[in-house]
C-alpha atoms as a PDB file:
ATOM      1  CA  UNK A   1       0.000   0.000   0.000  1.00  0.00           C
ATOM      2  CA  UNK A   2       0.902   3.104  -1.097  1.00  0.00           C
ATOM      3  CA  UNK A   3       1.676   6.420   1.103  1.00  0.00           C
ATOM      4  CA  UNK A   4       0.708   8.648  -1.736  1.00  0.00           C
ATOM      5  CA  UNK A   5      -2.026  10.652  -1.028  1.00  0.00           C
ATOM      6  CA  UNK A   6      -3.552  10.576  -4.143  1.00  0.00           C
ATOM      7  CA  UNK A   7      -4.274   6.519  -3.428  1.00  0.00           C
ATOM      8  CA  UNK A   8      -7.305   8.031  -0.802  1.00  0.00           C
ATOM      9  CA  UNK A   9      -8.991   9.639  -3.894  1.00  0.00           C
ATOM     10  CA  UNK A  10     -12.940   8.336  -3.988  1.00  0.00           C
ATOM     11  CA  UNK A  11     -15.986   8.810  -5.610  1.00  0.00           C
ATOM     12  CA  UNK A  12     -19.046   6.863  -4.729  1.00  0.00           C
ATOM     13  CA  UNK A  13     -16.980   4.174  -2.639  1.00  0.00           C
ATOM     14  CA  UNK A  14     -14.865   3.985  -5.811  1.00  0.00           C
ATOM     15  CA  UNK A  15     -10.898   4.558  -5.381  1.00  0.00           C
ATOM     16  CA  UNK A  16     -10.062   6.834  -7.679  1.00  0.00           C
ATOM     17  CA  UNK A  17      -6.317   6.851  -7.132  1.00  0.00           C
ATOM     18  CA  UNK A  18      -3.999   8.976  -9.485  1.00  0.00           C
ATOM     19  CA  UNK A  19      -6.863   9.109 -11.760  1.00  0.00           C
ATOM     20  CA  UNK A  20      -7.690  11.788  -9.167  1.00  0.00           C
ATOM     21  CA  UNK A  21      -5.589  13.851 -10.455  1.00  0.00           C
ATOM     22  CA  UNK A  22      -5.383  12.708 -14.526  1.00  0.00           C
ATOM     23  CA  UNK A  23      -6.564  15.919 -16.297  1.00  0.00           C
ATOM     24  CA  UNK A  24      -7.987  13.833 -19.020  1.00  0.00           C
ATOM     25  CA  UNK A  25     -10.028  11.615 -17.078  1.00  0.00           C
ATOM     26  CA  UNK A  26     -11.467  14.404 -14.532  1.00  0.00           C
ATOM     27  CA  UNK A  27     -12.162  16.698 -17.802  1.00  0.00           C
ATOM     28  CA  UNK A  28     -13.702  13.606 -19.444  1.00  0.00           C
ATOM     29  CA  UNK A  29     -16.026  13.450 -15.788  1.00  0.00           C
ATOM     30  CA  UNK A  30     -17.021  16.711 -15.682  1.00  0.00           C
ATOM     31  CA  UNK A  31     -17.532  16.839 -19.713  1.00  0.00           C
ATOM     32  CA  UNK A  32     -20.572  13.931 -19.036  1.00  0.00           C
ATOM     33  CA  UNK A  33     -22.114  15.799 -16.196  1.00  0.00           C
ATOM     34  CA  UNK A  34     -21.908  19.042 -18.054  1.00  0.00           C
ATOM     35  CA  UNK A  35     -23.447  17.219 -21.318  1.00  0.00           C
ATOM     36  CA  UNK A  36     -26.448  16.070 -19.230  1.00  0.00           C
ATOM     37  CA  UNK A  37     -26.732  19.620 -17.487  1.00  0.00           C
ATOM     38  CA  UNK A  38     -27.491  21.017 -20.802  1.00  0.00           C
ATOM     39  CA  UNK A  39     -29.150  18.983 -22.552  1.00  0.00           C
ATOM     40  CA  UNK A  40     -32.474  20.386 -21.778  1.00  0.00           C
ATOM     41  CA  UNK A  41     -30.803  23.757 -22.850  1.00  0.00           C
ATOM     42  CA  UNK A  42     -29.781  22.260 -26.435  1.00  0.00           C
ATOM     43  CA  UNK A  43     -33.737  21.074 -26.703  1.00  0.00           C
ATOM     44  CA  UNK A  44     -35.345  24.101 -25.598  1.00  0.00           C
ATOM     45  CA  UNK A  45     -33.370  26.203 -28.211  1.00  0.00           C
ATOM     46  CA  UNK A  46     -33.146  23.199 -31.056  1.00  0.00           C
ATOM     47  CA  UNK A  47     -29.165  23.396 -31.364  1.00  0.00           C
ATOM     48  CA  UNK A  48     -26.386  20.891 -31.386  1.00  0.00           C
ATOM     49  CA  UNK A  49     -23.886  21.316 -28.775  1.00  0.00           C
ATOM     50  CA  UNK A  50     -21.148  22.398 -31.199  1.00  0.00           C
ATOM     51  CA  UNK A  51     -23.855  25.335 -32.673  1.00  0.00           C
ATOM     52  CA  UNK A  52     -24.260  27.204 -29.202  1.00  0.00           C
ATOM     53  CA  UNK A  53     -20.054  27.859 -29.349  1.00  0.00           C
ATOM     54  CA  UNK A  54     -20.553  28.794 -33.380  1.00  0.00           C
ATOM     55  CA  UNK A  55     -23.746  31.236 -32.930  1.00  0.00           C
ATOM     56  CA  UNK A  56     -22.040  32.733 -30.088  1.00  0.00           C
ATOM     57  CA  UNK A  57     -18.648  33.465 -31.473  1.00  0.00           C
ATOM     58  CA  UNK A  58     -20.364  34.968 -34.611  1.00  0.00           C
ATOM     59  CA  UNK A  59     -22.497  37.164 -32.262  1.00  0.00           C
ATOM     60  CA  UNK A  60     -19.558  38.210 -30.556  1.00  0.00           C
ATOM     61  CA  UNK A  61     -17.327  38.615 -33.764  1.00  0.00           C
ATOM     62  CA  UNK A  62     -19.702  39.268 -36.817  1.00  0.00           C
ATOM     63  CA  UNK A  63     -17.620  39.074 -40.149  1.00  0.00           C
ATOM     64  CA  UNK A  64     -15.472  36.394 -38.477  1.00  0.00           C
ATOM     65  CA  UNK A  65     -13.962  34.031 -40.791  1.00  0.00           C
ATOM     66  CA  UNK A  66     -14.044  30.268 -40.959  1.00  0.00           C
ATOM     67  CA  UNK A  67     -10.351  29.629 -40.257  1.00  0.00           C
ATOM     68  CA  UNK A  68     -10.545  32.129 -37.307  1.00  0.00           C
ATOM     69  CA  UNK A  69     -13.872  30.162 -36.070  1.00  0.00           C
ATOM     70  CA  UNK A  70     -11.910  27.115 -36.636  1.00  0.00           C
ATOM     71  CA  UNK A  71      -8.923  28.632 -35.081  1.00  0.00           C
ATOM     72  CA  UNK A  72     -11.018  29.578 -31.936  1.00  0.00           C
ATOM     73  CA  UNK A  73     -12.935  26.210 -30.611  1.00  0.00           C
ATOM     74  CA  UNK A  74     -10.055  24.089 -32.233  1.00  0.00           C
ATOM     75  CA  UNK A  75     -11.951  21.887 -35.371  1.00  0.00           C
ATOM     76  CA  UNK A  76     -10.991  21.145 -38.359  1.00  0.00           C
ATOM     77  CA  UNK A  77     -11.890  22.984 -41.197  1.00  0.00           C
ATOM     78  CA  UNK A  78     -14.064  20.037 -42.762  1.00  0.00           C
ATOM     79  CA  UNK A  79     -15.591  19.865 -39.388  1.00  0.00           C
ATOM     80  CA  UNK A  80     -16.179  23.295 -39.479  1.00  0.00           C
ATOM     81  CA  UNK A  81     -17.927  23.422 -42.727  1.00  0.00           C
ATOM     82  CA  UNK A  82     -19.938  21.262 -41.927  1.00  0.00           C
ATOM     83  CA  UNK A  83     -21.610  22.630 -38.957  1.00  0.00           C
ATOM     84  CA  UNK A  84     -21.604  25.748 -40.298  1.00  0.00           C
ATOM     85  CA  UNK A  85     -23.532  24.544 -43.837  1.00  0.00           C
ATOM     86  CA  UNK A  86     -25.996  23.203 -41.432  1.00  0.00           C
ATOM     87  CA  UNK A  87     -26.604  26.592 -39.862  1.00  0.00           C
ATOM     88  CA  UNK A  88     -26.405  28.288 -43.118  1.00  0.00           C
ATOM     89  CA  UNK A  89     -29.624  25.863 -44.047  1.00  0.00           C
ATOM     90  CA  UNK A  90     -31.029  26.052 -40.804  1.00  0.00           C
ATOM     91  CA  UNK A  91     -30.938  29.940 -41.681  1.00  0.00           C
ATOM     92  CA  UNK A  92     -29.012  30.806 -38.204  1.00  0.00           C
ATOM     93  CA  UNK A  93     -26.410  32.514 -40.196  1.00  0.00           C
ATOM     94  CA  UNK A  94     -24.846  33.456 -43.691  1.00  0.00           C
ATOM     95  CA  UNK A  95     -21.789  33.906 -45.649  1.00  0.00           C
ATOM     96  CA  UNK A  96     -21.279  37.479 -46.696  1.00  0.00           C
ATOM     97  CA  UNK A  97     -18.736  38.047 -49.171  1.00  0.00           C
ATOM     98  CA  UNK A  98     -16.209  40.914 -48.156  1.00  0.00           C
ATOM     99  CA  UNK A  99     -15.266  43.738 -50.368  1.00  0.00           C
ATOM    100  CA  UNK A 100     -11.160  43.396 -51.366  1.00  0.00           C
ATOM    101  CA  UNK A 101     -11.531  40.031 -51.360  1.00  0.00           C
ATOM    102  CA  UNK A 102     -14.374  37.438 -52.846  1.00  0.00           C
ATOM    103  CA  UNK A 103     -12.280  34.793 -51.500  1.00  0.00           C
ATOM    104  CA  UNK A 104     -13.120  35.411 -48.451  1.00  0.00           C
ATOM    105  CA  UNK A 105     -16.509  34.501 -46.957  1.00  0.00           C
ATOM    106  CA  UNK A 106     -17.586  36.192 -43.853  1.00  0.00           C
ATOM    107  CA  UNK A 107     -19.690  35.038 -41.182  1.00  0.00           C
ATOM    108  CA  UNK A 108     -23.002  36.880 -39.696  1.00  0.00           C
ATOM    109  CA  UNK A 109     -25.306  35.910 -37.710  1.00  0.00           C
ATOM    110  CA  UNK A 110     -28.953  35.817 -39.598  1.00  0.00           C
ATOM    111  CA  UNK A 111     -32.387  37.664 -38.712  1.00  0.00           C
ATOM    112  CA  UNK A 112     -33.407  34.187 -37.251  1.00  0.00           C
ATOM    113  CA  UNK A 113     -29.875  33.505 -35.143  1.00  0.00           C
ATOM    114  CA  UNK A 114     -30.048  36.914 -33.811  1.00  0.00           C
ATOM    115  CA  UNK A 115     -33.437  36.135 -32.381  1.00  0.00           C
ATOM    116  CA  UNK A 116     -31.796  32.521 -31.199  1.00  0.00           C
ATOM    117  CA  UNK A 117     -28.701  33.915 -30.100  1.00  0.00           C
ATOM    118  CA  UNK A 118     -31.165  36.413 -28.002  1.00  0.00           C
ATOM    119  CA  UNK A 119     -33.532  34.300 -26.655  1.00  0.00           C
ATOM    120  CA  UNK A 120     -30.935  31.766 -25.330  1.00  0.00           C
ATOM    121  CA  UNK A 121     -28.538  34.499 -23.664  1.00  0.00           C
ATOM    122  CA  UNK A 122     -30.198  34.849 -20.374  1.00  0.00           C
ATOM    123  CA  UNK A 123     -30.782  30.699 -20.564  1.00  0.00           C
ATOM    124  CA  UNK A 124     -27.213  30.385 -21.178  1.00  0.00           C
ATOM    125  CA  UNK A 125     -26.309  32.730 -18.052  1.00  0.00           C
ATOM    126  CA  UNK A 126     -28.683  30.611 -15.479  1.00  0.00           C
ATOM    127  CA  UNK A 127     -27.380  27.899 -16.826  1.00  0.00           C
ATOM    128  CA  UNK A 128     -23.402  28.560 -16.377  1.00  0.00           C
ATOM    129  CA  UNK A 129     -24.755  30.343 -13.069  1.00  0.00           C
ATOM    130  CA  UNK A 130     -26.077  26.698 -12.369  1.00  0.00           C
ATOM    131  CA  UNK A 131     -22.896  24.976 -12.623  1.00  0.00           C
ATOM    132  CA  UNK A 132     -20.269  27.265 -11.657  1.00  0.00           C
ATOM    133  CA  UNK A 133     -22.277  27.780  -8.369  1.00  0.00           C
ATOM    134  CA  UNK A 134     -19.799  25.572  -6.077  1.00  0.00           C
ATOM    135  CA  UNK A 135     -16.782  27.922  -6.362  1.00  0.00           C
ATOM    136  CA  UNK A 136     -17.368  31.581  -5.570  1.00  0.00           C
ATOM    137  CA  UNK A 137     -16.748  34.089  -7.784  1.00  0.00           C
ATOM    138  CA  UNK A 138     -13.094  34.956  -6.691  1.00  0.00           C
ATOM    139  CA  UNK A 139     -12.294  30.446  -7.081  1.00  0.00           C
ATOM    140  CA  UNK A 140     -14.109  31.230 -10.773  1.00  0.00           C
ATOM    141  CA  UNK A 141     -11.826  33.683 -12.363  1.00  0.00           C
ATOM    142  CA  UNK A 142      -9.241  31.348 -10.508  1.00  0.00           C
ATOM    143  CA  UNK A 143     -10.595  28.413 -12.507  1.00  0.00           C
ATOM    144  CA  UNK A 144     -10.563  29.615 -15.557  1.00  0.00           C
ATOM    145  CA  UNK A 145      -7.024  31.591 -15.618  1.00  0.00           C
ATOM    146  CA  UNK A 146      -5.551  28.422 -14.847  1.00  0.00           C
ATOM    147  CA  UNK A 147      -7.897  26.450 -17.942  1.00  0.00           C
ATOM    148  CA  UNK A 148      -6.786  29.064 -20.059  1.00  0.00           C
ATOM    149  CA  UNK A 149      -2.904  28.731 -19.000  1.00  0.00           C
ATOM    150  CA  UNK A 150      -3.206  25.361 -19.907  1.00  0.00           C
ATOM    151  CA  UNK A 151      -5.136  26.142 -23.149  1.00  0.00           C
ATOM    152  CA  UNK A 152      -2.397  28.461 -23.991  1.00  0.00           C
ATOM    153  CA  UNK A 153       0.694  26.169 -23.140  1.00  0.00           C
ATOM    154  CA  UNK A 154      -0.618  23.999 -25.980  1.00  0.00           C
ATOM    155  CA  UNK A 155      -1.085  26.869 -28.307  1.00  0.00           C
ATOM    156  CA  UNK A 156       2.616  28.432 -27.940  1.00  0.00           C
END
């Protein structure tokens, strides 16, 4: 027997051990239980998981393009098009061309994803309000600086 502390890790009478502390298996945890948190959310606004990050990042960045969408929630590019074809038909957003360059398609949010992007704001607040609400607000910004250290170690 061990001495390492990790070793007294448990969930639900199960010893956990180093896995404890495995970034990949406690992200893969907390990735179910956030999956079934919001899957009411994804009904109640008819949207794929993937389309609440896309709609946003549009809304927040209107004329973005593709590779910087790509860039941002790390897919690749055939992934991307896909999704974002499927929004284009579900008329959540369209593909402007840009003036200097017709290459270059640029992404907007439609009439009917502004309304969707709206409407699912404040749902989208209660529901990040929902699961954040074990750390308080100072262990939050905590949280996430060191997620996006680690995000950024990769990136460099």
């Amino acid at each position: 027997m061990s001495n390492d502390p990790t070793d007294k890790i448990e969930r639900n009478g199960v010893t956990l051990g180093y896995l404890g502390r495995d970034i990949s298996f406690v992200t893969r945890v907390l990735r179910a239980w956030l999956l079934e948190d919001t899957a009411a959310f994804l009904k109640a606004h008819d949207l794929a998981a993937g389309q609440v990050a896309l709609l946003n990042l549009i809304a927040l960045n209107p004329g973005i393009s593709q590779k910087q969408l790509a860039d941002a929630v790390v897919l690749k590019k055939s992934a991307l098009t896909k999704a974002i074809n499927e929004m284009v038909a579900a008329s959540l957003i369209e593909r402007r061309k840009e003036e200097g360059d017709q290459r270059f398609n640029a992404l907007y949010l439609s009439e009917t994803g502004t309304a969707r992007f709206t409407a699912m704001r404040k749902d989208m607040e209660a529901s990040q309000e929902r699961l954040m609400a074990a750390l308080t607000p100072e262990e939050r910004e905590l949280f996430f600086s060191f997620l996006w250290r680690l995000i950024d170690s990769y990136q460099s």
